[in-house]
Protein backbone atom coordinates (compact mmCIF):
# COMPACT_ATOMS: atom_id res chain seq x y z
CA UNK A 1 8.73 64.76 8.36
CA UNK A 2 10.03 68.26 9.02
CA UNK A 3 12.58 68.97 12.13
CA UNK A 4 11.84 71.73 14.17
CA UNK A 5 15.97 72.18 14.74
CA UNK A 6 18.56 71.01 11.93
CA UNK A 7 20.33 67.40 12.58
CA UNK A 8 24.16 67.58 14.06
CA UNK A 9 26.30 66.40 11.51
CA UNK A 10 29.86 64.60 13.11
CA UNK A 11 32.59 66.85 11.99
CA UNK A 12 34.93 65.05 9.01
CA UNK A 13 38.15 65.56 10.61
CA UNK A 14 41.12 63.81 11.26
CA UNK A 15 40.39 64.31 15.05
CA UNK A 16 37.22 63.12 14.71
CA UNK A 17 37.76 60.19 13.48
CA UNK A 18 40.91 59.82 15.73
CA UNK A 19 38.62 60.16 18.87
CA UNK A 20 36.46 57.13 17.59
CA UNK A 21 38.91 53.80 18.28
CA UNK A 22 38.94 54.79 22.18
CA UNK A 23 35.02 54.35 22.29
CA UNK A 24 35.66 51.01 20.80
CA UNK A 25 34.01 47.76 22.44
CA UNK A 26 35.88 44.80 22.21
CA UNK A 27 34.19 42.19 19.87
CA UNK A 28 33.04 39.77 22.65
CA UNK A 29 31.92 42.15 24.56
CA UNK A 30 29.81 43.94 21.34
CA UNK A 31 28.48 40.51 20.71
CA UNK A 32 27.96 40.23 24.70
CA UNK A 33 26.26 43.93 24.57
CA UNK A 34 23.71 42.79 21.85
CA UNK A 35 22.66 39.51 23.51
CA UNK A 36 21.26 41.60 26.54
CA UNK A 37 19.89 44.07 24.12
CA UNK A 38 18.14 41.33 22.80
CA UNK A 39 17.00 39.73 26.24
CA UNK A 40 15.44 43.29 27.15
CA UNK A 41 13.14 43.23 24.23
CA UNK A 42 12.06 40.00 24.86
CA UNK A 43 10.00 41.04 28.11
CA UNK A 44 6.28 40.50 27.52
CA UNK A 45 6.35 39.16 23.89
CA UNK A 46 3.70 36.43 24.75
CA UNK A 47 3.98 33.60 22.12
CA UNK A 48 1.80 33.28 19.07
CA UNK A 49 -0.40 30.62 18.00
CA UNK A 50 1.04 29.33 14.64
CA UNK A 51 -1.67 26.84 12.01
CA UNK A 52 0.35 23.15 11.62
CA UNK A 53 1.41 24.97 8.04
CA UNK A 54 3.15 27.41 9.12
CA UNK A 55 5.56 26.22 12.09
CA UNK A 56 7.86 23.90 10.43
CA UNK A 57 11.19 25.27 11.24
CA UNK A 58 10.42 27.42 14.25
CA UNK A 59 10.83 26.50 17.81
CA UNK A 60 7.77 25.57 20.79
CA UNK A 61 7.75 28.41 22.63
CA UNK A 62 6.07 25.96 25.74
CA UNK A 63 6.22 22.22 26.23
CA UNK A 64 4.12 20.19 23.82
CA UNK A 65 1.00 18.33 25.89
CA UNK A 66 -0.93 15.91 25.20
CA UNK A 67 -4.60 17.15 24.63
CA UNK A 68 -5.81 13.54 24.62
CA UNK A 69 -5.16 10.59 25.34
CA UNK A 70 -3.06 8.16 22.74
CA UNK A 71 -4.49 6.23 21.00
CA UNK A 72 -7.34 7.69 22.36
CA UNK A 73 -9.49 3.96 22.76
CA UNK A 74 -8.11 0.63 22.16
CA UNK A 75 -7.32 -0.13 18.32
CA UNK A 76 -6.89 -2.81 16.16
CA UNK A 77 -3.11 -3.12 15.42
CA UNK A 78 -3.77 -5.67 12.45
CA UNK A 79 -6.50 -6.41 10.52
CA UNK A 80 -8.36 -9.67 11.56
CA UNK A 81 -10.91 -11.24 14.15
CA UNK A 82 -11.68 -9.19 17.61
CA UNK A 83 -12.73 -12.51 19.80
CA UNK A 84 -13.58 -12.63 23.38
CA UNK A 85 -13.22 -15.84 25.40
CA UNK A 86 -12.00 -18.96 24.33
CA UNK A 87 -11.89 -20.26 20.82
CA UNK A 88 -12.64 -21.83 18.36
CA UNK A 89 -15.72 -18.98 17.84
CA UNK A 90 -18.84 -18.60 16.01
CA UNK A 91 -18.42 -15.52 13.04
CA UNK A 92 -20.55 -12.93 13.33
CA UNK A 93 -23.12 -12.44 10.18
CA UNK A 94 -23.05 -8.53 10.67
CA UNK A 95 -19.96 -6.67 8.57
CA UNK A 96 -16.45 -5.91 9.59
CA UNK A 97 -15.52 -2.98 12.54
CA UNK A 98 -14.01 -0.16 10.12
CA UNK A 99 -11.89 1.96 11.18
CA UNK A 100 -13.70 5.77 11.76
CA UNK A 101 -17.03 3.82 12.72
CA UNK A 102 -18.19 5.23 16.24
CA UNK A 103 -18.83 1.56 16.73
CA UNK A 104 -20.98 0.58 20.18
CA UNK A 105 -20.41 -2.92 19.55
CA UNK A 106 -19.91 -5.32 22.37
CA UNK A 107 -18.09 -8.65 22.25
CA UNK A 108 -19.51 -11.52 23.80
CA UNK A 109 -17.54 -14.83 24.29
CA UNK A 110 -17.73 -17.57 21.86
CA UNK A 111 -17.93 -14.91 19.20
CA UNK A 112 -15.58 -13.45 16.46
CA UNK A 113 -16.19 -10.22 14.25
CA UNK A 114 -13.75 -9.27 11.30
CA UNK A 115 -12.10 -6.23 12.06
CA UNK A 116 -9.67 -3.72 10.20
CA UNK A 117 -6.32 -1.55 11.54
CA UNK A 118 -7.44 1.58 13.34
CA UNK A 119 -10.79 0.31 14.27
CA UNK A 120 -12.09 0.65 17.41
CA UNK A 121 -12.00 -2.75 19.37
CA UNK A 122 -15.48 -3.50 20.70
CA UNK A 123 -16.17 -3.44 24.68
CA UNK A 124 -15.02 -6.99 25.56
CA UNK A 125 -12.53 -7.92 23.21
CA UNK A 126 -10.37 -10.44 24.53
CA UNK A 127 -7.49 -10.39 21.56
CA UNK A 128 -7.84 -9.93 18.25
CA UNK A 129 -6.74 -12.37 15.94
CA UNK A 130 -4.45 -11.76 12.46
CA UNK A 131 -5.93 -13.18 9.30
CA UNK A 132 -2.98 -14.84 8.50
CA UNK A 133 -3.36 -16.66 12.19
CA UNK A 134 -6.60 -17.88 11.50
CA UNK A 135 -8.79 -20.01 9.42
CA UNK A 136 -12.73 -20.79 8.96
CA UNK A 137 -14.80 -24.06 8.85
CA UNK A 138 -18.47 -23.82 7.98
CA UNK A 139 -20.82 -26.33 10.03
CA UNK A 140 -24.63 -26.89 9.88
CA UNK A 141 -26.48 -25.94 13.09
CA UNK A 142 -30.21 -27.33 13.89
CA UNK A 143 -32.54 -24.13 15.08
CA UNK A 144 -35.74 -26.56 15.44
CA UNK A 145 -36.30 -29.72 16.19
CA UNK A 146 -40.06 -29.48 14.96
CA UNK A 147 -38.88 -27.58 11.70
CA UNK A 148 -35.32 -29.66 11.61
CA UNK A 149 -34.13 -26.71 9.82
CA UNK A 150 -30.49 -26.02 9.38
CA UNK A 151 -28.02 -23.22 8.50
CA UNK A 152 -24.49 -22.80 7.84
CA UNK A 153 -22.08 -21.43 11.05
CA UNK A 154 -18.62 -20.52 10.26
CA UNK A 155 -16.14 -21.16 12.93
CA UNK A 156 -12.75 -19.57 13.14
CA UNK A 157 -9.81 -21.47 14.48
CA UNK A 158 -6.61 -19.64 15.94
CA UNK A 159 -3.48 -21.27 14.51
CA UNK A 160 -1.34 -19.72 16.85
CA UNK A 161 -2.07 -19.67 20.94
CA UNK A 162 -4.10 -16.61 21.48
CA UNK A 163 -2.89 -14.25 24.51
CA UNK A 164 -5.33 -11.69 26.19
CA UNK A 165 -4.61 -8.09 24.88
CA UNK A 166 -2.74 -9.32 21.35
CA UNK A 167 -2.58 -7.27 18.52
CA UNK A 168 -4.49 -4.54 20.25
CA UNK A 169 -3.18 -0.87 21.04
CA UNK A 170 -4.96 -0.12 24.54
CA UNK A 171 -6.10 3.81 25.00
CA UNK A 172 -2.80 5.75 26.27
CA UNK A 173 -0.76 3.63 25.03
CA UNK A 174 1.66 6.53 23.76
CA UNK A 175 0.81 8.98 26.19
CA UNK A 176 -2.22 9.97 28.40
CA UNK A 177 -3.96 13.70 28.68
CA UNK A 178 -1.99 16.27 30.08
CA UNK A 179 1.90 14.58 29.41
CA UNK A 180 4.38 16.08 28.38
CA UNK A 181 5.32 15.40 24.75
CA UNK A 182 7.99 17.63 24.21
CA UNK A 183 9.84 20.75 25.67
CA UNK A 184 10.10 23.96 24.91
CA UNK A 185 12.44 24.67 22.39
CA UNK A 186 11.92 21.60 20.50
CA UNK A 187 12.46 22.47 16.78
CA UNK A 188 9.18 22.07 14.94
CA UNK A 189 10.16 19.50 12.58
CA UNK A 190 7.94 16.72 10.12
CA UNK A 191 7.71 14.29 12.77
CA UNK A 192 6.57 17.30 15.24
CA UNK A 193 3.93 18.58 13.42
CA UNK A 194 2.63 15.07 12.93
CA UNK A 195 2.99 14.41 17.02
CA UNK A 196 0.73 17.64 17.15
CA UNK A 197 -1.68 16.62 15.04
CA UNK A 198 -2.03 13.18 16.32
CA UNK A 199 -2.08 14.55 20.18
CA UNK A 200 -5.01 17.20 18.83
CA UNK A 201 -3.25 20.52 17.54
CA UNK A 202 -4.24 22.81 15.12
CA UNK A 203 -1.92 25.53 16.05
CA UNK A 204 1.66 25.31 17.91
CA UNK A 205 2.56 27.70 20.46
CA UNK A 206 6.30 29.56 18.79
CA UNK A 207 7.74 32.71 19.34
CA UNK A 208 6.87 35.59 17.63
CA UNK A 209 9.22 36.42 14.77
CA UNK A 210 11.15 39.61 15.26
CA UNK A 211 10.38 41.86 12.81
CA UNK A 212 13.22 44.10 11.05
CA UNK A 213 13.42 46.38 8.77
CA UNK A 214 16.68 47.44 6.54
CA UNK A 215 17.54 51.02 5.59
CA UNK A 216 20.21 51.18 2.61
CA UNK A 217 22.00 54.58 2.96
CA UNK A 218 23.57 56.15 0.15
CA UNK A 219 23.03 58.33 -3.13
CA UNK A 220 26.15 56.25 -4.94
CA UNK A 221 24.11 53.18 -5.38
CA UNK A 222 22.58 51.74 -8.29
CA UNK A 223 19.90 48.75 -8.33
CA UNK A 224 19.98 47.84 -11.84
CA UNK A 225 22.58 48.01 -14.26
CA UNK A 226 26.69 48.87 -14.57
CA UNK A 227 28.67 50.67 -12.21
CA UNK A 228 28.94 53.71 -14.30
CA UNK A 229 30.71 57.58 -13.66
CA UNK A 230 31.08 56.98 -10.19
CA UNK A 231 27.32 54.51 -9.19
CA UNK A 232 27.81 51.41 -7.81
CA UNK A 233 25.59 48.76 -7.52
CA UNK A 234 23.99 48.22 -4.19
CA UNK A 235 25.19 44.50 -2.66
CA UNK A 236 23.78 44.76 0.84
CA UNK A 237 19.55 45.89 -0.02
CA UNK A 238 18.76 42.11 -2.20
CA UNK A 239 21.38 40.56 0.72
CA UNK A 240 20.20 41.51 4.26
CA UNK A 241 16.91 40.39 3.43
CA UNK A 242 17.28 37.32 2.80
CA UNK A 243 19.80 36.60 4.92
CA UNK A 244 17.78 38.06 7.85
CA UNK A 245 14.83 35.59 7.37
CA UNK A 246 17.01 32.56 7.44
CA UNK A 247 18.23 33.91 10.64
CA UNK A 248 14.30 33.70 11.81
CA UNK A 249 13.19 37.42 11.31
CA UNK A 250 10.05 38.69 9.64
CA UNK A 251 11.39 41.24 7.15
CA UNK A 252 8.61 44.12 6.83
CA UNK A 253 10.85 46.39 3.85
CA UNK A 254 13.95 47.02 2.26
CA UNK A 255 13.91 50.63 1.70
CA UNK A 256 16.88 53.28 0.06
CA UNK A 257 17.15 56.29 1.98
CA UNK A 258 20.01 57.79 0.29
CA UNK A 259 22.04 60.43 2.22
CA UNK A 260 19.10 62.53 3.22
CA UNK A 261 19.48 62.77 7.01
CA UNK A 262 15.82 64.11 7.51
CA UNK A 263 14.67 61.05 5.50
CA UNK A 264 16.57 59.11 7.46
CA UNK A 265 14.87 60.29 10.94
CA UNK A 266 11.57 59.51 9.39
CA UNK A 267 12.21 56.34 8.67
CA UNK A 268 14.38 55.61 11.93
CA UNK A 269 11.30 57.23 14.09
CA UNK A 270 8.71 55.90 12.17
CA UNK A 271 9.63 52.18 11.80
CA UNK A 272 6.86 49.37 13.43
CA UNK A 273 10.32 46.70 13.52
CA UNK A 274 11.94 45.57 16.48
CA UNK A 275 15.67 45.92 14.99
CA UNK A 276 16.28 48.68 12.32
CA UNK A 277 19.49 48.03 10.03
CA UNK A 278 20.84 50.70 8.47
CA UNK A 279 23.54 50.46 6.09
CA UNK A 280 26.68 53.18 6.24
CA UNK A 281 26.46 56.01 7.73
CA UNK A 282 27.97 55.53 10.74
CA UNK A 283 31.61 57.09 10.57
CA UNK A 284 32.11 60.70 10.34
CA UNK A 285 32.27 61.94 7.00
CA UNK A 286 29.96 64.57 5.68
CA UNK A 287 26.94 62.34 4.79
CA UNK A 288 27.07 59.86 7.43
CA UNK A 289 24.47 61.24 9.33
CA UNK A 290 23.83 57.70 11.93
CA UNK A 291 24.80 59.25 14.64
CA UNK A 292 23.26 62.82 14.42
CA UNK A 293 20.10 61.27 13.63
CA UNK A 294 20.29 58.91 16.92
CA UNK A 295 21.05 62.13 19.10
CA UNK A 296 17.72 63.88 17.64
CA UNK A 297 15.90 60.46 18.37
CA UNK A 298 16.81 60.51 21.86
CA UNK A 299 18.46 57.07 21.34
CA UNK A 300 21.31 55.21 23.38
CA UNK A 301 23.98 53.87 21.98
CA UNK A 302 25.02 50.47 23.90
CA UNK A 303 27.82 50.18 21.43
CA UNK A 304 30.12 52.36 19.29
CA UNK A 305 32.25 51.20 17.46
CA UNK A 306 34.09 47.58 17.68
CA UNK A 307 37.55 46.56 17.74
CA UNK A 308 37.05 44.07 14.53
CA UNK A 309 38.45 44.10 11.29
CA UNK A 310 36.63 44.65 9.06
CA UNK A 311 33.73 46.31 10.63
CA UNK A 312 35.12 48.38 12.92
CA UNK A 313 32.44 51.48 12.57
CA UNK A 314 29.45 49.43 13.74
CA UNK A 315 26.63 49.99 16.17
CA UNK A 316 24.26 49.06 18.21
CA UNK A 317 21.46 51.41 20.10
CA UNK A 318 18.35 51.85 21.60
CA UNK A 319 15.67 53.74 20.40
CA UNK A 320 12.90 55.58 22.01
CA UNK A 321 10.47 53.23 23.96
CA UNK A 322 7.26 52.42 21.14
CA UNK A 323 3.78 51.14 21.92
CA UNK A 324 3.52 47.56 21.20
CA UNK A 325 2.13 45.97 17.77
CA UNK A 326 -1.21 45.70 18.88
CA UNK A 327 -1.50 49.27 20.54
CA UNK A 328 -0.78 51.96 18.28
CA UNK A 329 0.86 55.36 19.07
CA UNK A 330 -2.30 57.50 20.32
CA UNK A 331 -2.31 61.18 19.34
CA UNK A 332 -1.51 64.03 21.36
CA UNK A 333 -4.03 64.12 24.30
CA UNK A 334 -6.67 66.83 23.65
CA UNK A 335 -8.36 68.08 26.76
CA UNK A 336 -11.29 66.35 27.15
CA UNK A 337 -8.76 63.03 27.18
CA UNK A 338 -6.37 64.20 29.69
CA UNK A 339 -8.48 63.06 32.13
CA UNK A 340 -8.46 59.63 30.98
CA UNK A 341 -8.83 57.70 34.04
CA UNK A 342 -5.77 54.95 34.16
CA UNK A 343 -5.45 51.33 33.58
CA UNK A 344 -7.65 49.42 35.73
CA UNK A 345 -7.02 45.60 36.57
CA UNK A 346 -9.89 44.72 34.27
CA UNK A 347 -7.36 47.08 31.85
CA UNK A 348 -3.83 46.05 32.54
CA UNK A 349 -1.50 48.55 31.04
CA UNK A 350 0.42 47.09 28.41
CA UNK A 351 4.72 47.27 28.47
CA UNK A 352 6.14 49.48 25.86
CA UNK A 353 8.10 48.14 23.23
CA UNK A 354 11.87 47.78 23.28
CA UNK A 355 13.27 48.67 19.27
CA UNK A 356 17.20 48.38 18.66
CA UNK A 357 19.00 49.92 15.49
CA UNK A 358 22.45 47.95 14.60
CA UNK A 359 24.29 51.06 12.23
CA UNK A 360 26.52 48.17 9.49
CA UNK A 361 29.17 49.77 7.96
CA UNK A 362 28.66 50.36 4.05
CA UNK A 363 31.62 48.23 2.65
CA UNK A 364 29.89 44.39 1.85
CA UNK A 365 32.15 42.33 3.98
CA UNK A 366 32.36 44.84 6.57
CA UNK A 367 28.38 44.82 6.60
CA UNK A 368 28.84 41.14 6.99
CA UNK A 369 30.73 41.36 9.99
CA UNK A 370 28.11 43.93 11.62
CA UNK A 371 25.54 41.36 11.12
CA UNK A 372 27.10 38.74 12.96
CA UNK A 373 28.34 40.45 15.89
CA UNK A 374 25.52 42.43 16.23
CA UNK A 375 22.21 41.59 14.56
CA UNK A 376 22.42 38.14 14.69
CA UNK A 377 23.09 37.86 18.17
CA UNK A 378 20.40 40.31 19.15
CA UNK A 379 18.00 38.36 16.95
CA UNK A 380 18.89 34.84 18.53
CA UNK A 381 18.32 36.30 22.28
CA UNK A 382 15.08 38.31 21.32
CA UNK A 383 13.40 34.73 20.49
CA UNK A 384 14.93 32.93 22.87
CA UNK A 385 13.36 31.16 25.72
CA UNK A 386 14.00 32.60 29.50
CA UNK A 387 16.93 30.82 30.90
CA UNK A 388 18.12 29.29 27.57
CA UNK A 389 21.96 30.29 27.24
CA UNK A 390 23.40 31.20 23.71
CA UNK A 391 25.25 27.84 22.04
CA UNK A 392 28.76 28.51 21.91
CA UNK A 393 29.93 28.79 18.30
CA UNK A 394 31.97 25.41 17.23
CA UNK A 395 35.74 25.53 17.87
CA UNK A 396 37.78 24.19 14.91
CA UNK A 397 41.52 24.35 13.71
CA UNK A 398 42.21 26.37 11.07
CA UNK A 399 44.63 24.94 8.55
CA UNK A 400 46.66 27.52 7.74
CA UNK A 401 48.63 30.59 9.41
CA UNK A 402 46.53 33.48 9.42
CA UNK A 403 47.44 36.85 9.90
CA UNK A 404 45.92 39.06 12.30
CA UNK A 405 45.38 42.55 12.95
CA UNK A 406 47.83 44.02 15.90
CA UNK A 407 44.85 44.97 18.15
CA UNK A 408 41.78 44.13 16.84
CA UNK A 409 39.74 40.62 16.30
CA UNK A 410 39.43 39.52 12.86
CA UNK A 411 36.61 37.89 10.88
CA UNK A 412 37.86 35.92 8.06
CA UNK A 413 35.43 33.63 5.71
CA UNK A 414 36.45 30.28 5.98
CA UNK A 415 35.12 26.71 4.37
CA UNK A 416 35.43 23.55 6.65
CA UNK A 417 37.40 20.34 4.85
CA UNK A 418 38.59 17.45 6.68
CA UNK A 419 37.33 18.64 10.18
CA UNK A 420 39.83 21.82 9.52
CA UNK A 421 38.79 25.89 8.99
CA UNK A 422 40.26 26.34 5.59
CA UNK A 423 40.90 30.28 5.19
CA UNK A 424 39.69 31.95 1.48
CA UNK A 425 40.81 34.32 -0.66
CA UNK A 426 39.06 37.96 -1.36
CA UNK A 427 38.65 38.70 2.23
CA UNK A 428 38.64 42.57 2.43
CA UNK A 429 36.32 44.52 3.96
CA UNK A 430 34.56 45.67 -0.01
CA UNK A 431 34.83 41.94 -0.97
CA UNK A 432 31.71 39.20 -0.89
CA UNK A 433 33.89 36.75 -2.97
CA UNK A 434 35.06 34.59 -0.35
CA UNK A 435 31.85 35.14 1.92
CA UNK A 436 29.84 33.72 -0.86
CA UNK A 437 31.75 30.75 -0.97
CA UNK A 438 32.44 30.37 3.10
CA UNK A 439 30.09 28.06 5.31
CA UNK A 440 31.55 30.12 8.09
CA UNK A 441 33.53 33.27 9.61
CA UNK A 442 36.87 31.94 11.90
CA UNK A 443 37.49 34.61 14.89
CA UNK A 444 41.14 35.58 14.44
CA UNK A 445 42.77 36.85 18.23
CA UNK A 446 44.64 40.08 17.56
CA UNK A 447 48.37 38.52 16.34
CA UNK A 448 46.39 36.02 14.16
CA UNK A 449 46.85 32.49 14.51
CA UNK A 450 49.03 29.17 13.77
CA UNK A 451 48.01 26.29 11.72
CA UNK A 452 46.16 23.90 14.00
CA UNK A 453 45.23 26.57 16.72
CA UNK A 454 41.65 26.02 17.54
CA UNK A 455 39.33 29.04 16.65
CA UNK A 456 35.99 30.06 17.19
CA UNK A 457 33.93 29.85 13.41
CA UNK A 458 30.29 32.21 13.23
CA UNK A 459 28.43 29.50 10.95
CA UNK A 460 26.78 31.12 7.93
CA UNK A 461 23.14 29.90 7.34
CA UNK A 462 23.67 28.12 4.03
CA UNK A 463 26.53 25.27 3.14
CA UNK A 464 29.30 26.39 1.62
CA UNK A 465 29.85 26.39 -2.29
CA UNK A 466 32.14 23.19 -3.16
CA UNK A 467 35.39 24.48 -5.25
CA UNK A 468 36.09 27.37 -3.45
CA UNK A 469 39.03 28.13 -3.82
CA UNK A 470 41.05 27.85 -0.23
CA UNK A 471 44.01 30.04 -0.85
CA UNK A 472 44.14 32.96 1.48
CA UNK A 473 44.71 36.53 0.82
CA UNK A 474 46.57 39.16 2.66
CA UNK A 475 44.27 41.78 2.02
CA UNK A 476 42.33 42.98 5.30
CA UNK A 477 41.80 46.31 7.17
């Protein structure tokens, strides 16, 4: 894409970036700031209907109902005799009631017929009888008294008193038609999807997955290889990605940019996600070009810059309103479509789509830090249902002193042990040492904190590696 009018670059002075920490959100209210960014997108994002296959792990969008009735006709619940009336009772010649047989037999007292668990239980049944409860005697029956022919009967004796309804599983037994199974935001577990089969799903209603795509800024980044004359390896493109779809997001790229801020607009204009992630970019030296290219875009910024360490330079904006998945951009109107007539009721117009961009900063652990006080937040309210309120990260002591940052929260990777936040090594803000072996990120007050004092810990979607070692650091910015 060409621009008509070059991109503002920010200026790389020392005033510059002087003028930035007074524009600063606090961290709870940055994390605050992104769960209503999140709650605006969520406006008319109907759920989708998911195969059985596909929804373990995501949540019901709407309570679970019954579509039938369960079981949906009385049942066998043990494999023996289905009897009606009083015993003992002549056997039936004719085979066993299978189960899956759309049988339209009908009991009639004095009579027995071998059945099998699961089977239907014919019209009439009075009980049905376990095998083990039972047992047969043949007798000889005269059918003519001119002929005085005779045949074998077999008659089946309870060995147990027989009550009316035994060892059958009347229809609705579980649930009838139209109940309520479940509620909405029921985690879509194994014993869920077997619930949905049984009460006739083929598809569960779930939210639709937000869809996000990552933009790795910067022309010092390798993907294969050494560091080498001044290339580094890039750590954030093969770890958003991943880390982004076990926070529930459908990940359409990973794509490197470099430090091109034209290429940049493209891809910031042209993206189909919900939530762009960019990576650097957003301070004010002479390539980070974030912020110029969110002026051209006509884009808000809800937040920029946060008072956390490390992470400060993040942040969070709105783009330019986009047509919704299913109703691409249309062209510019020619004149024989400027007369379009509008939307009837038989057409309803359709609400444009709300996109975010969360700017990370380009240091690892700093990146880290964006992620959770931005993107994940913004993620978790975008597929939440109405009403539901954010869970409250777990509160847990910390074990040892750990320093703080005079005015600023800080996020330091932390393992739990013994019910206590154990603080690790390697914590600065170019370090993924001690993230990679946290289970969580403890929010440090400005000042820091005391051994015991409770703290707030971010949980990290994976457990934590065992050995870490849980020696803190002093290292932080």
């Amino acid at each position: 894409m060409t621009l008509k009018e070059p991109l503002p670059v920010a200026p790389a002075t020392d005033d510059a970036r002087a003028g930035r920490p007074h524009r600063a959100t606090a961290w709870p209210e940055a994390r605050a700031a992104a769960v209503r960014a999140g709650a605006s997108a969520r406006a008319g994002r109907a759920p989708l209907g998911v195969p059985l296959g596909q929804a373990l792990g995501q949540v019901l969008a709407e309570p679970l109902l019954a579509l039938t009735d369960l079981p949906p006709f009385d049942t066998s619940a043990m494999d023996g005799w289905a009897v009606a009336g009083p015993g003992p009772w002549t056997v039936r010649a004719e085979g066993a009631v299978l189960a899956g047989q759309a049988s339209a037999a009908v009991a009639v007292d004095g009579e027995a017929v071998r059945i099998a668990t699961g089977a239907r239980v014919p019209a009439g049944t009075t009980a049905v009888v376990r095998t083990e409860h039972s047992r047969t005697e043949h007798s000889r029956t005269e059918h003519s008294r001119t002929e005085h022919s005779r045949t074998e009967d077999a008659l089946l004796h309870a060995l147990r008193e027989v009550v009316p309804g035994q060892d059958i599983r009347p229809r609705g037994q579980e649930c009838r038609a139209g109940d309520e199974l479940l509620p909405a935001g029921t985690v879509v577990t194994p014993a869920v999807l077997g619930l949905a089969a049984a009460a006739g799903y083929d598809e569960l209603p779930v939210p639709p997955r937000p869809r996000v795509e990552i933009l790795v800024l910067g022309d010092e980044l390798l993907t294969t290889g050494l560091p080498h004359d001044g290339l580094i390896r890039d750590a954030l493109g093969p770890m958003l990605g991943p880390w982004l779809t076990a926070l529930g997001a459908d990940v359409l790229a990973t794509r490197r940019i470099g430090d091109d801020a034209e290429e940049l607009y493209a891809a910031v204009t042209g993206s189909a996600a919900d939530l762009v992630l960019t990576t650097g970019g957003t301070a004010a030296g002479p390539v980070d070009h974030v912020h110029g290219v969110l002026d051209k875009a006509g884009a808000t910024l809800l937040v920029d810059g946060v008072k956390v360490r490390p992470g400060h330079p993040m942040l969070l904006a709105r783009l330019a309103a986009a047509p919704t998945p299913s109703e691409p951009a249309r062209p510019e109107s020619t004149p024989s479509e400027s007369n379009r007539p509008e939307p009837t009721p038989s057409e309803p117009a359709r609400p444009a789509r709300v996109r975010h961009l969360v700017g990370l900063p380009g240091n690892p652990l700093a990146a880290v830090s964006g992620l959770l006080t931005l993107a994940q937040p913004l993620l978790a309210a975008l597929t939440a249902l109405a009403g539901a309120a954010a869970p409250a990260p777990p509160r847990v002591p910390v074990q040892d002193e750990v320093h703080g940052h005079p005015y600023d929260t800080r996020l330091v990777p932390v393992v739990r042990r013994g019910g206590r936040a154990v603080p690790l090594r390697y914590n600065g803000p170019a370090m993924l040492r001690g993230i990679a072996a946290a289970d969580g990120l403890a929010v440090v007050p400005p000042g820091g904190a005391r051994p015991g004092q409770e703290l707030d810990v971010l949980d990290l979607p994976w457990p934590a590696v065992e050995g870490a070692v849980p020696a803190q650091g002093a290292c932080f910015t």
